[in-house]
Each structure stands twice: as C-alpha cells, then as structure tokens.
C-alpha atoms as a PDB file:
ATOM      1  CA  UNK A   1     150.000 235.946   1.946  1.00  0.00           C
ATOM      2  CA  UNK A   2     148.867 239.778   1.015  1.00  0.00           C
ATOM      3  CA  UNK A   3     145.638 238.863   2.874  1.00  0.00           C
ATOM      4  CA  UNK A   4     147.578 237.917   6.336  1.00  0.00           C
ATOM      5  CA  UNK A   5     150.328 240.987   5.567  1.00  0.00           C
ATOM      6  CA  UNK A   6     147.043 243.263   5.467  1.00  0.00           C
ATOM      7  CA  UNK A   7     146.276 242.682   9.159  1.00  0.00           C
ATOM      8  CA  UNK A   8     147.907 245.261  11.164  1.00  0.00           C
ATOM      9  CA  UNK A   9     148.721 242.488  13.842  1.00  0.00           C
ATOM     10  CA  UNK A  10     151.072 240.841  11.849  1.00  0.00           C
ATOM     11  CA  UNK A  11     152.937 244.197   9.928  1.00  0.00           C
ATOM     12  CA  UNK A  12     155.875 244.025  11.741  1.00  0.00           C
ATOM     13  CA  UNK A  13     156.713 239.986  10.932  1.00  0.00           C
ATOM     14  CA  UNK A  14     159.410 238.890   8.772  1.00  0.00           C
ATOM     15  CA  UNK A  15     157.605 237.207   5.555  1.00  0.00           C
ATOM     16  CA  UNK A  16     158.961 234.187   6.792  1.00  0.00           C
ATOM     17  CA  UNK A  17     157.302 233.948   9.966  1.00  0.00           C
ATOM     18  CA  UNK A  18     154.324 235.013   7.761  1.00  0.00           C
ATOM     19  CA  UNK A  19     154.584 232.132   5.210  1.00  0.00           C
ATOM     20  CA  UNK A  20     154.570 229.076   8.164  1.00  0.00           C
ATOM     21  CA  UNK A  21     151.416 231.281   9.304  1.00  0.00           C
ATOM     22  CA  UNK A  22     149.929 230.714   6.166  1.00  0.00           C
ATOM     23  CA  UNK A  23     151.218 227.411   5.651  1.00  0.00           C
ATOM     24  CA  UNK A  24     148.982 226.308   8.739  1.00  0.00           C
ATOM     25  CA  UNK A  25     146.088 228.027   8.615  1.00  0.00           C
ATOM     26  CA  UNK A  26     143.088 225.945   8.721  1.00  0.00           C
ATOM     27  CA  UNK A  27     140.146 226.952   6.968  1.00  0.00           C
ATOM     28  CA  UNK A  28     136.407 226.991   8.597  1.00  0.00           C
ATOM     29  CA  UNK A  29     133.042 227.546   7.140  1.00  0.00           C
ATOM     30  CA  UNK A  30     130.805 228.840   9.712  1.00  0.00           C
ATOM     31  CA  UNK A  31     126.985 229.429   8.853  1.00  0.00           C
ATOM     32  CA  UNK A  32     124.370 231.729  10.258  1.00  0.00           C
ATOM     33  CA  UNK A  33     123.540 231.139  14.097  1.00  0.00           C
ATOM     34  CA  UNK A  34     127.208 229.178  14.325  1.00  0.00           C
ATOM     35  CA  UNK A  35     129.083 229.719  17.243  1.00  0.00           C
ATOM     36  CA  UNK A  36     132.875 229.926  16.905  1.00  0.00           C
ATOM     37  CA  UNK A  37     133.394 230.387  20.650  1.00  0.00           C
ATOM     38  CA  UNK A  38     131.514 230.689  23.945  1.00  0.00           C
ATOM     39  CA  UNK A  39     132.097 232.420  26.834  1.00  0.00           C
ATOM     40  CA  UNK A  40     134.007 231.401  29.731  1.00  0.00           C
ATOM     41  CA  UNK A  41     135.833 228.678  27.250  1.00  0.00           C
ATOM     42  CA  UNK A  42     139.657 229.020  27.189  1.00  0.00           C
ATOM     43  CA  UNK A  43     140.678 229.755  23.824  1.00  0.00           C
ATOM     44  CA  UNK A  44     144.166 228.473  21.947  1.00  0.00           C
ATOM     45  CA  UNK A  45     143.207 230.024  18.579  1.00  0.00           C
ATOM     46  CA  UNK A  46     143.029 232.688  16.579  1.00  0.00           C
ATOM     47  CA  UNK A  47     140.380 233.217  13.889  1.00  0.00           C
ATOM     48  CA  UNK A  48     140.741 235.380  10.764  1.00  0.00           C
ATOM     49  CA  UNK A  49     137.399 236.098   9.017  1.00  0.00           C
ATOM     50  CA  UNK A  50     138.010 236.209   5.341  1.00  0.00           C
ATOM     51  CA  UNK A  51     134.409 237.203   4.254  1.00  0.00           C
ATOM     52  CA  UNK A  52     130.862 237.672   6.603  1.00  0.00           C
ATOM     53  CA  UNK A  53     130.065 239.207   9.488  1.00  0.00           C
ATOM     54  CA  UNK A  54     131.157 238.110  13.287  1.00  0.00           C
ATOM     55  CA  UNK A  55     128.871 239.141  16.733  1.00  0.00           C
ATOM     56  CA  UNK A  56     129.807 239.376  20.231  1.00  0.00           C
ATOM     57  CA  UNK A  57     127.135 238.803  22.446  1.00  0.00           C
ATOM     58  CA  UNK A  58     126.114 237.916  25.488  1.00  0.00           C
ATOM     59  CA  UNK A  59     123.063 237.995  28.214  1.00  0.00           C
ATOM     60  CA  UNK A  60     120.672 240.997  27.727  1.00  0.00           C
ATOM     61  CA  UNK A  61     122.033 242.419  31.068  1.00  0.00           C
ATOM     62  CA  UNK A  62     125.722 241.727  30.162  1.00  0.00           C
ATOM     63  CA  UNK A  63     127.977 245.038  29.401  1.00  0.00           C
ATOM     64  CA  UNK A  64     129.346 244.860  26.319  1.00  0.00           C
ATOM     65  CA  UNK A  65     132.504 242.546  25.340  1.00  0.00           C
ATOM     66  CA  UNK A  66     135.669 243.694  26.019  1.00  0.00           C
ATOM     67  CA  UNK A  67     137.495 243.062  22.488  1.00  0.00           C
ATOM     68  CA  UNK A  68     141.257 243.931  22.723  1.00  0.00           C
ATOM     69  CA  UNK A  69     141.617 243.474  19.170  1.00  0.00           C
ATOM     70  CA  UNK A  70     139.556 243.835  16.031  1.00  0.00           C
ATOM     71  CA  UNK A  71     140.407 244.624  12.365  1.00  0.00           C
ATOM     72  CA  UNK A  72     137.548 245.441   9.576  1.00  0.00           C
ATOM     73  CA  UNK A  73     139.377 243.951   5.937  1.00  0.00           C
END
C-alpha cells in the first residue's frame, strides 16, 4: 500500500479507494525488448513499474512522445 500511496497520482485518495487499488492490481513481468504497448492501440490500463527501466519510442523521424504523466520511484 506505501508503494501505491508514494505515487503522487494517487496522494489525494482515501486509503480505501487505495486498498481495492491494491487489491486488483495484477502483476506483469516484462523482459528486455518486451513491449507493454504500441502505438495507435487504445489503452484501458494503467501500468505501475515497480523495478526496471521503461522507453518511449517511436520511428527515427517521430518527435518525441507526448507523456502527460510520469513518476521516477
């Protein structure tokens, strides 16, 4: 629960609306080269990452992402 309370997203949420988040998180192990979303998919999740390292990329003549949210634990 600390781990989830950490993220500034989520300061402002009762710790009951925090515990059902953490009672349904789902937990993914990605490996090197992995992709945990492409672009132009539609998205319905969220992803937390607990440990590692994430990239945004895209074509060599792309601008970068546009990333409305990002937190470094």
């Amino acid at each position: 629960m600390n781990l989830v309370m950490k993220i500034p997203f989520w300061e402002s949420c009762s710790p009951d609306f925090a515990t059902q988040i953490i009672f349904n998180l789902v937990v993914r192990v990605y490996l090197p080269d992995d992709y945990v979303d492409r672009k132009g998919e539609t998205g319905d999740e969220m992803f937390m990452i607990n440990r590692g390292i994430c990239e945004l990329s895209g074509p060599e003549n792309s601008q970068k992402p546009n990333v409305d949210i990002a937190c470094h634990m």
